[in-house]
Protein backbone atom coordinates (compact mmCIF):
# COMPACT_ATOMS: atom_id res chain seq x y z
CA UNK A 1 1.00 1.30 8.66
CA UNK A 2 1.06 4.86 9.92
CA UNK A 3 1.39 7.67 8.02
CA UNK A 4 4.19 9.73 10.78
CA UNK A 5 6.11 6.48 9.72
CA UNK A 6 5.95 6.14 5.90
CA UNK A 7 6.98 10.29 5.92
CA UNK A 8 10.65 9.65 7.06
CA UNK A 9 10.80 7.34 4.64
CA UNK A 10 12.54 8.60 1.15
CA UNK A 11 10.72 8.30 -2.23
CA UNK A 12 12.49 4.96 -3.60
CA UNK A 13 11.28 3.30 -0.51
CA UNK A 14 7.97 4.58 -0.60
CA UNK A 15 7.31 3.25 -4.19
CA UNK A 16 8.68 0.22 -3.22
CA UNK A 17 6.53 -0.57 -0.41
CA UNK A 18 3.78 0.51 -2.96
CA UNK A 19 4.80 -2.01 -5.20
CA UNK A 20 4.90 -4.77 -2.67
CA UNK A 21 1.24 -3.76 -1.53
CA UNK A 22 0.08 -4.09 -4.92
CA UNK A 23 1.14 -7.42 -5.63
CA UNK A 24 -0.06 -8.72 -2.09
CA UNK A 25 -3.49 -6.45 -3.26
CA UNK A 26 -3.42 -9.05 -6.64
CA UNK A 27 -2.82 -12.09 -4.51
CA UNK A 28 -5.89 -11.59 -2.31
CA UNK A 29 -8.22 -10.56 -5.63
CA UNK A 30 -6.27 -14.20 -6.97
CA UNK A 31 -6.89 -16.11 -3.44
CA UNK A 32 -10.91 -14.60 -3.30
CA UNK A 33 -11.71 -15.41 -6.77
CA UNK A 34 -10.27 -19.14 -5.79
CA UNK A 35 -12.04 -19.52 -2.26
CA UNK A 36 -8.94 -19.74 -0.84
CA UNK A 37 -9.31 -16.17 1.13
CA UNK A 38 -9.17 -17.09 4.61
CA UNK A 39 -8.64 -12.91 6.10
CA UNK A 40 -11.26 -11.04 4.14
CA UNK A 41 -10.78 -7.50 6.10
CA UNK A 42 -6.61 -7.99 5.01
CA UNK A 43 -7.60 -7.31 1.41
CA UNK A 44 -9.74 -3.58 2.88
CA UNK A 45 -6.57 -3.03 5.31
CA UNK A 46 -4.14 -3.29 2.59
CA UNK A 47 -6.34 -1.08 0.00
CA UNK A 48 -6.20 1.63 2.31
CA UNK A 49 -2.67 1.08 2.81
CA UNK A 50 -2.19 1.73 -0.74
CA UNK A 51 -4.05 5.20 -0.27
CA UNK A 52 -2.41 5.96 2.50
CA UNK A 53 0.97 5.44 1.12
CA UNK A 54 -0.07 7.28 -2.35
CA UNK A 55 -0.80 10.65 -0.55
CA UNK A 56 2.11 10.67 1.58
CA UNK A 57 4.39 9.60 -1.48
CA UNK A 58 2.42 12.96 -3.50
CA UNK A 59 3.09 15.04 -0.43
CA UNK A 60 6.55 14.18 -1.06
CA UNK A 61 6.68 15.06 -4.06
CA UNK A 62 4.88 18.31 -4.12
CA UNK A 63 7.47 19.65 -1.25
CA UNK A 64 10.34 18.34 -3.49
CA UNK A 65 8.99 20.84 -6.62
């Protein structure tokens, strides 16, 4: 996910994909805790996914005001 992407995106769809990160986030914790985790650097990737789409999403916002 690049950042240059997730900027033309509008707000709703940014807390969307946020959303959608952050139950696939709960999933891996679910699948590690199980020993079912088969890609461990998916559950890093995605955490900084989550980052990356919180500052764009408060860039966004700070523009708007």
């Amino acid at each position: 996910m690049k950042a240059a992407d997730l900027r033309t995106k509008t707000p709703d769809e940014l807390k969307d994909a946020l959303m959608g990160l952050r139950k696939e986030q709960f999933n891996l914790r679910f699948q590690k805790a199980s020993g079912q985790l088969e890609n461990t650097a998916r559950a890093r990737q995605v955490r900084r996914d989550i980052a990356r789409l919180k500052t764009v999403l408060r860039n966004v916002q700070q523009a708007a005001s």
